[in-house]
N, C-alpha and C. Protein backbone atom coordinates (compact mmCIF):
# COMPACT_ATOMS: atom_id res chain seq x y z
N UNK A 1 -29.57 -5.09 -45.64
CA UNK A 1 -30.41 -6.20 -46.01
C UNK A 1 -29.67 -7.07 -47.03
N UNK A 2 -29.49 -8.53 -47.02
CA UNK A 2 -29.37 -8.93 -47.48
C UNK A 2 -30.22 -10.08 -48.65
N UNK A 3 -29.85 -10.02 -49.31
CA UNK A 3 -30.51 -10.28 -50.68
C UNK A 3 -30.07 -11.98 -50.63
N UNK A 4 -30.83 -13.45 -50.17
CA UNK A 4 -30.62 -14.65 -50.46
C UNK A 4 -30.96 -15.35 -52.36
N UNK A 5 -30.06 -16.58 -52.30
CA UNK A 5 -30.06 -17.20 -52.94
C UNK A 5 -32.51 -17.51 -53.50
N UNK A 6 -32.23 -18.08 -51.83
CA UNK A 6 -33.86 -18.57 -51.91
C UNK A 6 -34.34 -17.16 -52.67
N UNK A 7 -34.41 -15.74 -52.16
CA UNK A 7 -35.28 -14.86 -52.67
C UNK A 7 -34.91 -14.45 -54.09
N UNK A 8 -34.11 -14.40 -54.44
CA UNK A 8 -34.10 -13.82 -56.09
C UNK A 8 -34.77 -15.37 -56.95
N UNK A 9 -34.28 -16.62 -56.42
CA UNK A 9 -35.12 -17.94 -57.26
C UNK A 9 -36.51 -17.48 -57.33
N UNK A 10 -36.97 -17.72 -56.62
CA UNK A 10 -38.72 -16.83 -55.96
C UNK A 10 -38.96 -15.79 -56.68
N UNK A 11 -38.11 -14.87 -56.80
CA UNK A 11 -38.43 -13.20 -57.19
C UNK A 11 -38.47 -13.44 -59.19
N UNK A 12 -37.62 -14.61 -59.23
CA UNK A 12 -37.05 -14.80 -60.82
C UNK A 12 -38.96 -15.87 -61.21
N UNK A 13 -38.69 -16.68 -60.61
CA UNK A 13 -39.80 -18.08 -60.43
C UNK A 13 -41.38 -17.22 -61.01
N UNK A 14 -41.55 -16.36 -59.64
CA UNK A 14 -42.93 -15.34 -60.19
C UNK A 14 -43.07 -14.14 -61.00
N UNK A 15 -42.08 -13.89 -61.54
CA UNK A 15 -41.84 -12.87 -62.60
C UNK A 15 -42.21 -13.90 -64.15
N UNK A 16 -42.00 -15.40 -64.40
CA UNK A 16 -42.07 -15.86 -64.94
C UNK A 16 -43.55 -16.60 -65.55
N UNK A 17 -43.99 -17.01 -63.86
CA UNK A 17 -45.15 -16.83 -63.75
C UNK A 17 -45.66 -15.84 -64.03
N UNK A 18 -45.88 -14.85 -63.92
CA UNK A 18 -46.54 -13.40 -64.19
C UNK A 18 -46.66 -13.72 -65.74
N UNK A 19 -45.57 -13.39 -66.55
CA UNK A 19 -45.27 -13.76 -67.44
C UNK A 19 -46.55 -14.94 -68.67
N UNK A 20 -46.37 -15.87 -67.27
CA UNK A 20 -46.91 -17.16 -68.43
C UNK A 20 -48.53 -16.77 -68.21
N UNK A 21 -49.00 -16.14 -67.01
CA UNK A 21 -50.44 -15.85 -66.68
C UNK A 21 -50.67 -14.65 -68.36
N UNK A 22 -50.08 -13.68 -67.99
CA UNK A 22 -50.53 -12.69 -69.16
C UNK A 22 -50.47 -13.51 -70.74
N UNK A 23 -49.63 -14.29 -71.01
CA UNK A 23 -49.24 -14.89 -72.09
C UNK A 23 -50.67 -15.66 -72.20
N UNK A 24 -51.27 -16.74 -71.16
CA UNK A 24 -52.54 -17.17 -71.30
C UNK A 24 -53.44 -16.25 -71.37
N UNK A 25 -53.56 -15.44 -70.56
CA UNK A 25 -54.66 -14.57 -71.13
C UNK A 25 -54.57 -14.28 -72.31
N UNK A 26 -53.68 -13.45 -72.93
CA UNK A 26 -53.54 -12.94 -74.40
C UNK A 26 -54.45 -14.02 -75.33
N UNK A 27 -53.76 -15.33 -75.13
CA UNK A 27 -54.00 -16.76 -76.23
C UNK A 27 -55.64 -16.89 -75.85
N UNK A 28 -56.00 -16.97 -74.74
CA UNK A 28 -57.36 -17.09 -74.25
C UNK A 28 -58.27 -16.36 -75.13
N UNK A 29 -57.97 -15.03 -74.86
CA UNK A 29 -58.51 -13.85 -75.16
C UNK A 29 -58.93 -14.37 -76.83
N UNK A 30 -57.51 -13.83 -77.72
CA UNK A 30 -57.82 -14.21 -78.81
C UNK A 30 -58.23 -15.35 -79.80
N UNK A 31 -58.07 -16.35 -78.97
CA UNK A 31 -58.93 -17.64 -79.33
C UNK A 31 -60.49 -17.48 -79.23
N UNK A 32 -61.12 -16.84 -77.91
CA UNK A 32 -62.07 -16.64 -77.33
C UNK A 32 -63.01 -15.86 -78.52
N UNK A 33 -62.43 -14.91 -78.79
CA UNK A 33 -62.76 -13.66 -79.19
C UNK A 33 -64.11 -12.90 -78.46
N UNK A 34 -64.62 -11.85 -78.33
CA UNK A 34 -64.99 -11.16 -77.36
C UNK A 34 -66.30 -11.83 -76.46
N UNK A 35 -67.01 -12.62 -77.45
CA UNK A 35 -67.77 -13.10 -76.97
C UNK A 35 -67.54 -14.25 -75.59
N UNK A 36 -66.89 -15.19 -75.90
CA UNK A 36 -66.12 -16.27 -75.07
C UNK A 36 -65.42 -15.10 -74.16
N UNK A 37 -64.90 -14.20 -73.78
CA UNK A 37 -63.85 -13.56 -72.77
C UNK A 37 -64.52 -13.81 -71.19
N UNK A 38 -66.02 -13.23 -71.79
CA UNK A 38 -66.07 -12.58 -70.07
C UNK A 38 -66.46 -14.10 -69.65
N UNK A 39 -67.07 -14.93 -70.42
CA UNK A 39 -67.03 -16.47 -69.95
C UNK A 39 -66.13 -16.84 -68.98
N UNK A 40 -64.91 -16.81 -69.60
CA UNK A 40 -64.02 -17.27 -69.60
C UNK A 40 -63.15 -16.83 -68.33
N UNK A 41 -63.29 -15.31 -68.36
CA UNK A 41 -62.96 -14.85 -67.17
C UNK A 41 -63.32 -15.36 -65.87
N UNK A 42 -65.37 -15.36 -65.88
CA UNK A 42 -66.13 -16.06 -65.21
C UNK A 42 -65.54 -17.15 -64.52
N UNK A 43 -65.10 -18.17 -65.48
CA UNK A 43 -64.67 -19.67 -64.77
C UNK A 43 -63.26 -19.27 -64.05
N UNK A 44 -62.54 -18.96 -64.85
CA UNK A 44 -60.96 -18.84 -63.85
C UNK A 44 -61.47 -18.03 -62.65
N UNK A 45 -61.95 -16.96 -62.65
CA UNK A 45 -62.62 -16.91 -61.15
C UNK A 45 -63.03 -17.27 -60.11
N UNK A 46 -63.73 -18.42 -60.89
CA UNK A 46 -64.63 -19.28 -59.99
C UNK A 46 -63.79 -20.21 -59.77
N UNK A 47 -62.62 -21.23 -60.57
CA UNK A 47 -61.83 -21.48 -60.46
C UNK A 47 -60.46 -20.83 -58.82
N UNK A 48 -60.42 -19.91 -59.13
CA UNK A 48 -59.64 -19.26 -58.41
C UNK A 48 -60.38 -19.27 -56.61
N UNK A 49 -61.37 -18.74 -56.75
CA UNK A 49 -61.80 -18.99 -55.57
C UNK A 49 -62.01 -19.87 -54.91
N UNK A 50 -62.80 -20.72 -55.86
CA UNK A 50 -63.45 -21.94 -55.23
C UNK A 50 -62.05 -23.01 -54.55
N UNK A 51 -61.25 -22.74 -55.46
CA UNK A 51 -59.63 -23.58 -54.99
C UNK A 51 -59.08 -22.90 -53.50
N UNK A 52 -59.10 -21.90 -53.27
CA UNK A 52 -59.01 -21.18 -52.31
C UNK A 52 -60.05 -21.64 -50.92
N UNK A 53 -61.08 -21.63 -51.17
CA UNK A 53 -62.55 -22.07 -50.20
C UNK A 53 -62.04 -23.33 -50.10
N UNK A 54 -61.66 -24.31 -51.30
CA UNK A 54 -61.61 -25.36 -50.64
C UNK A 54 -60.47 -25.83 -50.18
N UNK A 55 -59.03 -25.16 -50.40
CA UNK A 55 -57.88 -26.02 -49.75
C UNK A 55 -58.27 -25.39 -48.32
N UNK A 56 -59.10 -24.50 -47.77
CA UNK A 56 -59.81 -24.33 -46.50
C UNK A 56 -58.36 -24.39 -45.41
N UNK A 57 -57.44 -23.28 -46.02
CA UNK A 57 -56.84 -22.68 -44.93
C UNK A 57 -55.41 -24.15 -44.84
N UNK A 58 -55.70 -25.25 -45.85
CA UNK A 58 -54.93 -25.67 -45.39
C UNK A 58 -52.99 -25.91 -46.59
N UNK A 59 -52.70 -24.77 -47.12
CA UNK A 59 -51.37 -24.03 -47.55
C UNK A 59 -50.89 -23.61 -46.33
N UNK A 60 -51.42 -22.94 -45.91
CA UNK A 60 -50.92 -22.27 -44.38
C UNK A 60 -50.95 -23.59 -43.54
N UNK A 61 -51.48 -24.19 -43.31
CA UNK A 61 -51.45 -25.65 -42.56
C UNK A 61 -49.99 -26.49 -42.88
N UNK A 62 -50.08 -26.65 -44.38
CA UNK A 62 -49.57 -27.70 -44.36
C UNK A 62 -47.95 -26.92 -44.23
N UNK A 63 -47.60 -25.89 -44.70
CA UNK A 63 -46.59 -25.14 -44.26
C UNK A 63 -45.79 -25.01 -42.81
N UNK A 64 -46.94 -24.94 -41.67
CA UNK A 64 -46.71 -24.95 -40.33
C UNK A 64 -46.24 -26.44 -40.26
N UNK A 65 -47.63 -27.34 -40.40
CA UNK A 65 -47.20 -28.77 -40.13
C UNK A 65 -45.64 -29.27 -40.64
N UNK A 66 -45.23 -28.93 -41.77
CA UNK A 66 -44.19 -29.86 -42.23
C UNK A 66 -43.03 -28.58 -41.93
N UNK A 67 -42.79 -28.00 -41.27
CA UNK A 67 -42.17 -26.72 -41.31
C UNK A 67 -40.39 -27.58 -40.61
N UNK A 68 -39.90 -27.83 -41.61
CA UNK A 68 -38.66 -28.56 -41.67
C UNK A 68 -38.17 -29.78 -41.66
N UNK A 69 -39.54 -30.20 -41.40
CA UNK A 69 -39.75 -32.01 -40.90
C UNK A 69 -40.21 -32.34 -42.11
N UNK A 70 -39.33 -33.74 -42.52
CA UNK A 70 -40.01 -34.16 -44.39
C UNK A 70 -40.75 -35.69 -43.39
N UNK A 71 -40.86 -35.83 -42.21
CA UNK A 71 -41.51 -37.01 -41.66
C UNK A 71 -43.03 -36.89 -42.04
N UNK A 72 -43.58 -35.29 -41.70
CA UNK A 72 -44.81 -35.30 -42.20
C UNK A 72 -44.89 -34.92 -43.40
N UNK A 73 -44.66 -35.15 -44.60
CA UNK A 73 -44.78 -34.80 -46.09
C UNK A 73 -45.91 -35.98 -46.25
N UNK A 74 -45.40 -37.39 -46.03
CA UNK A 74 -46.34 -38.32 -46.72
C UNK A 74 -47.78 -38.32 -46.20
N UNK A 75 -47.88 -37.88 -45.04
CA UNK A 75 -49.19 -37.37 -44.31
C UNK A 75 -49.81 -36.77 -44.85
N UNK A 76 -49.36 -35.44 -44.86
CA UNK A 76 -49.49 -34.29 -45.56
C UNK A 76 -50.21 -34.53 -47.54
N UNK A 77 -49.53 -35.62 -47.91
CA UNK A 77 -49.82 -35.64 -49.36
C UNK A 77 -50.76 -36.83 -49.78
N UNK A 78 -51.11 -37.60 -48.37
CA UNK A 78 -52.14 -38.27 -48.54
C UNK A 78 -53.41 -37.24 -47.96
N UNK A 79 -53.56 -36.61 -47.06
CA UNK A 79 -54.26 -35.77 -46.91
C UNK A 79 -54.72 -34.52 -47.53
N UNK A 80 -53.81 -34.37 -48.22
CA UNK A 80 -54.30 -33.62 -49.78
C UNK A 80 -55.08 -34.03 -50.52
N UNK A 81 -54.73 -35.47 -51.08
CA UNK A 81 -55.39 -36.39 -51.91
C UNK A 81 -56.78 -36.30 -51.68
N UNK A 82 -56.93 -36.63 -50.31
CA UNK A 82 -58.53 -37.04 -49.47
C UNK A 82 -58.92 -35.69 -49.73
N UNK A 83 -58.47 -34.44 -49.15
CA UNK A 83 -59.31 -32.92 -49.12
C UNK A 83 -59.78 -32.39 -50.50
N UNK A 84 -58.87 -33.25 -51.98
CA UNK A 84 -59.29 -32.67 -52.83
C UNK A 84 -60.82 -33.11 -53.64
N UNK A 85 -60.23 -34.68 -53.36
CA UNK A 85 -61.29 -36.08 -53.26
C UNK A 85 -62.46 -35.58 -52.77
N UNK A 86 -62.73 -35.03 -51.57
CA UNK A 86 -63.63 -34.68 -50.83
C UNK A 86 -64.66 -33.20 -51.63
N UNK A 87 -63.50 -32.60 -52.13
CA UNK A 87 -63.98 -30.91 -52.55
C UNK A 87 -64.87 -31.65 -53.90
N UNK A 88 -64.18 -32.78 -54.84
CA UNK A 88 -64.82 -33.03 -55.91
C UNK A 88 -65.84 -33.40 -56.09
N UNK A 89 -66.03 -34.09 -54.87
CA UNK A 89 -67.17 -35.19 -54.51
C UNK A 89 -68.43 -34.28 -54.04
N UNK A 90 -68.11 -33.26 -53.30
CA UNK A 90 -69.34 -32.11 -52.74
C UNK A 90 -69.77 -31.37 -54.00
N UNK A 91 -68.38 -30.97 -55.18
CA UNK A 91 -68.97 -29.82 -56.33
C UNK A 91 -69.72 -31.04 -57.13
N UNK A 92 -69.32 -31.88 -57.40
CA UNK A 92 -70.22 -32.91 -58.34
C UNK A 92 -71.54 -33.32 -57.58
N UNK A 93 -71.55 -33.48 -56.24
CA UNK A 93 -73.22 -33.71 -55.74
C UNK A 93 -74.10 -32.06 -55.86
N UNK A 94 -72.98 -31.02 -55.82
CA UNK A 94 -74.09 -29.74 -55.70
C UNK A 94 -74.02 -29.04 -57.17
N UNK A 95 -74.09 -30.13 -58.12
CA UNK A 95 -73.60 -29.48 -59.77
C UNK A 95 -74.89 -28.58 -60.16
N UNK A 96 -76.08 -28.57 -59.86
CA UNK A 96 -77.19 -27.84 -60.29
C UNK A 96 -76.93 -26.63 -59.67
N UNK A 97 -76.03 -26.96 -58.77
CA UNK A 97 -76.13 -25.12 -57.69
C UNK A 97 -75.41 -23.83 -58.05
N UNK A 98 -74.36 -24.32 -58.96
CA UNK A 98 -73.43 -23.57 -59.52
C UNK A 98 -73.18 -24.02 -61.15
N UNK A 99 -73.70 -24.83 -61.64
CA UNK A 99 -73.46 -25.01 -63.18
C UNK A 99 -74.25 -24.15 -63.80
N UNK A 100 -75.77 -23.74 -63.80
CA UNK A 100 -76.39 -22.43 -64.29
C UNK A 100 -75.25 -21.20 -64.16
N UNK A 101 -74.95 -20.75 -63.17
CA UNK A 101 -74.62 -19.49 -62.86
C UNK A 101 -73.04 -19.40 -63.89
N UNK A 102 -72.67 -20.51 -63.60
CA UNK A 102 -71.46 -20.49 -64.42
C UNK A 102 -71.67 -20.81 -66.09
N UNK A 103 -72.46 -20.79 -66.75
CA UNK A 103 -73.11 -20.67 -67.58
C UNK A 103 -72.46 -22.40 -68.51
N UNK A 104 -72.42 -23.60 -67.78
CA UNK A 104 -71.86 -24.66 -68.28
C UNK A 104 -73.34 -25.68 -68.52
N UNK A 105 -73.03 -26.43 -68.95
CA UNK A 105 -74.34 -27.38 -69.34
C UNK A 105 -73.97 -28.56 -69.14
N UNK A 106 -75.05 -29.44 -68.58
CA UNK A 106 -75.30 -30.11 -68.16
C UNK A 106 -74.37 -31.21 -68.63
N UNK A 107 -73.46 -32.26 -68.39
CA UNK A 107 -72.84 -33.28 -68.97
C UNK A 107 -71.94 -32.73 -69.78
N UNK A 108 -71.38 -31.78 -69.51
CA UNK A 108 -70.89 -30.97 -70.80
C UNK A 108 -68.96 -31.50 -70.81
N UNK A 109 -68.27 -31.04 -71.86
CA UNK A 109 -66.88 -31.47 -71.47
C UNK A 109 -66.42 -30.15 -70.82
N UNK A 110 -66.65 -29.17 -70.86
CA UNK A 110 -66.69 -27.51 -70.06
C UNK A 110 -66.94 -28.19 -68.84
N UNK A 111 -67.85 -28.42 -67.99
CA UNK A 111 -68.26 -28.99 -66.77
C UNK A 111 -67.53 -29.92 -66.28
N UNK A 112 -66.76 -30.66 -67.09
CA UNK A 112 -66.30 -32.30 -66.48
C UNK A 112 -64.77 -31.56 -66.02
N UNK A 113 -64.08 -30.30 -66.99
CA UNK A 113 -63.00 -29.74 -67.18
C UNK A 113 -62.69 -28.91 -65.97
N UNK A 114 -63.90 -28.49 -66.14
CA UNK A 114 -64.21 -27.19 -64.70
C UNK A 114 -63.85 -28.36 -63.00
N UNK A 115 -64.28 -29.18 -63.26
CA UNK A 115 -64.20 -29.68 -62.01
C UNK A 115 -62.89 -30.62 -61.95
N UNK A 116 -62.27 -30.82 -63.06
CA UNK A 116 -61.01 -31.44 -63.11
C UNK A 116 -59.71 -29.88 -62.82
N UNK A 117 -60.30 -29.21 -63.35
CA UNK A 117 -59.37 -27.99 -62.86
C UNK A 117 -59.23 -27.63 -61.36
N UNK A 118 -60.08 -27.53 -60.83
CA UNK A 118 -60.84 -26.65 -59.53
C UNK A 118 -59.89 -28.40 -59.08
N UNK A 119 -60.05 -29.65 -59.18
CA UNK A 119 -59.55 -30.30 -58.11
C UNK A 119 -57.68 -30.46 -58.27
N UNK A 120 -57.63 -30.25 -59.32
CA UNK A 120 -56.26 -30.05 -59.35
C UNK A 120 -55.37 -29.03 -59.00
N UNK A 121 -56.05 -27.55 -58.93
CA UNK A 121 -55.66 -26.30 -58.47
C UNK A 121 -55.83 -26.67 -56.74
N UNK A 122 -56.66 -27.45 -56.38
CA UNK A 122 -56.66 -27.51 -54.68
C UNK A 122 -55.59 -28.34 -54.36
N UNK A 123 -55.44 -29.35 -54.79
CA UNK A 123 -53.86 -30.24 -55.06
C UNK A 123 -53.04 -29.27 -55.10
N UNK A 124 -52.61 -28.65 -55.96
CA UNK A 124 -51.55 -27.77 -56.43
C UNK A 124 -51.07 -27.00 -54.97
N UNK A 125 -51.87 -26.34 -54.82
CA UNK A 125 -52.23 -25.41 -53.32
C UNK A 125 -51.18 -26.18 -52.49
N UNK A 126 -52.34 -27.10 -52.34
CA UNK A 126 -51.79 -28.26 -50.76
C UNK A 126 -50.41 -28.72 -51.38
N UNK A 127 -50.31 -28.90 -51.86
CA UNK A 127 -48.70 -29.63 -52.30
C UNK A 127 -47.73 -28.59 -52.08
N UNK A 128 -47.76 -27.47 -52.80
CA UNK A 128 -47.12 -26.01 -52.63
C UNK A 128 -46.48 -25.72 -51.01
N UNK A 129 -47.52 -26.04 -50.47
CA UNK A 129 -47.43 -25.51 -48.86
C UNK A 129 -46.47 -26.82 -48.25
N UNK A 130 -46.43 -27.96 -48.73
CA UNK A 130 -45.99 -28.78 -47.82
C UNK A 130 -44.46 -28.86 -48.22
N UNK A 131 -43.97 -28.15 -49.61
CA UNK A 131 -42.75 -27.96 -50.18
C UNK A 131 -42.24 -26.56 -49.30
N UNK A 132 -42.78 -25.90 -49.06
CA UNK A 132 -42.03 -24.61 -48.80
C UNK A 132 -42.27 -25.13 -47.54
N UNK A 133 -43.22 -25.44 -46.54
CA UNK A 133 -42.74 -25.85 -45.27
C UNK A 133 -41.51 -26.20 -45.31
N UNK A 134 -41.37 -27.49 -45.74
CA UNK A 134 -40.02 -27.87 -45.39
C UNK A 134 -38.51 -27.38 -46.28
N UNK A 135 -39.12 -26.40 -47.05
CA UNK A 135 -38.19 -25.57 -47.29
C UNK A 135 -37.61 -26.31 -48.44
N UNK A 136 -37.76 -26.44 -49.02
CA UNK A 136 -37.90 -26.98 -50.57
C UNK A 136 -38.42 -25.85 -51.39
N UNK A 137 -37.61 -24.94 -51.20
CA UNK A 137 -37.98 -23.74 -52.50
C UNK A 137 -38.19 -23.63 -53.67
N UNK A 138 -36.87 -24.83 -54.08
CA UNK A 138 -36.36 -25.55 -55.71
C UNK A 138 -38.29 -25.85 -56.16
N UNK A 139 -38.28 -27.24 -55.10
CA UNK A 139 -39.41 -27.67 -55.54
C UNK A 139 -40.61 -27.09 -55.42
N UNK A 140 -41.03 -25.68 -54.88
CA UNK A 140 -41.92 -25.02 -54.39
C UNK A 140 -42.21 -23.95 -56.00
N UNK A 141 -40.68 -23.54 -56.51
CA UNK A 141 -40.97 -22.89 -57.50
C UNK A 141 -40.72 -23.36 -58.96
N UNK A 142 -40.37 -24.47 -58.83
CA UNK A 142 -40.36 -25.26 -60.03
C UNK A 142 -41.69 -25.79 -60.17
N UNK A 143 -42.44 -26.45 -59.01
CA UNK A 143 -44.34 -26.92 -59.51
C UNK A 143 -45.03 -25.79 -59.83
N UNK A 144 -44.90 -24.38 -58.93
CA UNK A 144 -45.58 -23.52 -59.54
C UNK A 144 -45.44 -22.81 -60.55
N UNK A 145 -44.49 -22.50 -61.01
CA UNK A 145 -43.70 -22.37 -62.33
C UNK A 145 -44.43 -23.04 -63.25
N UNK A 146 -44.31 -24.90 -63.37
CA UNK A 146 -44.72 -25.70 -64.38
C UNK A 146 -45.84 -25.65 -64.53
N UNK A 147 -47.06 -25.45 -63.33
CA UNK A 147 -48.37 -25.40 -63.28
C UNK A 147 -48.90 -23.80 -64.43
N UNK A 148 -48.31 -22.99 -64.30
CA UNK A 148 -48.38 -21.47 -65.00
C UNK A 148 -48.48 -22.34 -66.36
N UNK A 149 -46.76 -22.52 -66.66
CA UNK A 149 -46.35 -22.83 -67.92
C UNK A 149 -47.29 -23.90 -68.60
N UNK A 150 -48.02 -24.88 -67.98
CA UNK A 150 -48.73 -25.70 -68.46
C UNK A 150 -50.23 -25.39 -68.89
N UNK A 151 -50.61 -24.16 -67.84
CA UNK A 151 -51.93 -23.51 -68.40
C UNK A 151 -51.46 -22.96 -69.25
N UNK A 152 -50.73 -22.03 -69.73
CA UNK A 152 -50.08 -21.65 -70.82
C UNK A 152 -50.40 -22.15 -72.38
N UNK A 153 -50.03 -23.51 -72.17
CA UNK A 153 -49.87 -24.09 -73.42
C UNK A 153 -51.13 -25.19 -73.54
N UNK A 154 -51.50 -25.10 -72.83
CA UNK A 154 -52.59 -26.59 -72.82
C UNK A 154 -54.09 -25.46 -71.90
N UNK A 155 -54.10 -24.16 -72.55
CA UNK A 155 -55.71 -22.99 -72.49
C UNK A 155 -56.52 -23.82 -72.54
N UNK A 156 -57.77 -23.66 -71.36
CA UNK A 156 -58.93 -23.93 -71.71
C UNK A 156 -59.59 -23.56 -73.20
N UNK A 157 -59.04 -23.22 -73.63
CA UNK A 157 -59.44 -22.25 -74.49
C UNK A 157 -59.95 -23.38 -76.24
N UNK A 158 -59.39 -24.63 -75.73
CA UNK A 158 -59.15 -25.82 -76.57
C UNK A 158 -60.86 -26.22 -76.74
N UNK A 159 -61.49 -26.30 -75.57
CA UNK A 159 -62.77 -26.61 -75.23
C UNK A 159 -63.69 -25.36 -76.02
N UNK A 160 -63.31 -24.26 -76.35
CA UNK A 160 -64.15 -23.28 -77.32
C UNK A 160 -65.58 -23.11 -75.85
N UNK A 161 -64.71 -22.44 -74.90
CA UNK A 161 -65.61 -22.09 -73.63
C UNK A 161 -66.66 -20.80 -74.43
């Protein structure tokens, strides 16, 4: 077996990531202090999933689609735009359905944050997929990299969730 250039970048890239995830938690955590945690946990969850539900299968899409061809990238990244556009536009009309449960209030800057996250993590997604399609590794693990490193330093944790 041979061991590529692409896989140790990747293998180095999410070790770093790993890295910057635990490092936020830690800062989270102790900013939070116990009370704020399981909150907090709560949203990146919901966060996590809901980004998942809504790039709706399409990382794996946009991966196939652009799978060496940079002709469909600009397609691809206007159609991101619209799917995320779209996800924001449904969580902000169904805000009573999930703002209780997530324990955010009404007009709140927690709420406005939550949904600026959740549409930027579905971006993130879709963009991700249309870099490694076409095989853009550099750029595949350098956004996800910066995206880690940037929750990192810029914690929800600012908002006193």
């Amino acid at each position: 077996m041979r061991v590529g250039r692409a896989f140790l970048q990747t293998l180095a890239s999410q070790g770093i990531q790993s890295g910057a995830s635990i490092a936020t938690g830690i800062l989270i955590a102790r900013g939070l202090g116990p009370a704020g945690q399981g909150r907090y946990a709560l949203l990146v969850a919901a966060i996590g999933l809901l980004s998942t539900l809504g790039g709706g299968g399409q990382f794996e899409g946009h991966v196939l689609a652009s799978a060496g061809r940079s002709t469909h990238g600009r397609l691809l990244l206007l159609r991101s735009l619209v799917q995320a556009a779209l996800i924001l536009a449904v969580m902000a009309l169904i805000r009573p359905i999930w703002r209780a449960p997530l324990g955010l209030d009404a007009g709140s800057r927690a709420e406005a944050l939550f949904l600026l996250v959740l549409s930027l993590e579905i971006l993130a997604l879709l963009f991700r997929g249309i870099n490694l399609g076409q095989h853009h590794i550099t750029a595949y693990n350098v956004t996800t990299l910066s995206q880690r490193i940037l929750f990192t330093f810029v914690p929800l944790s600012v908002l006193a969730i």
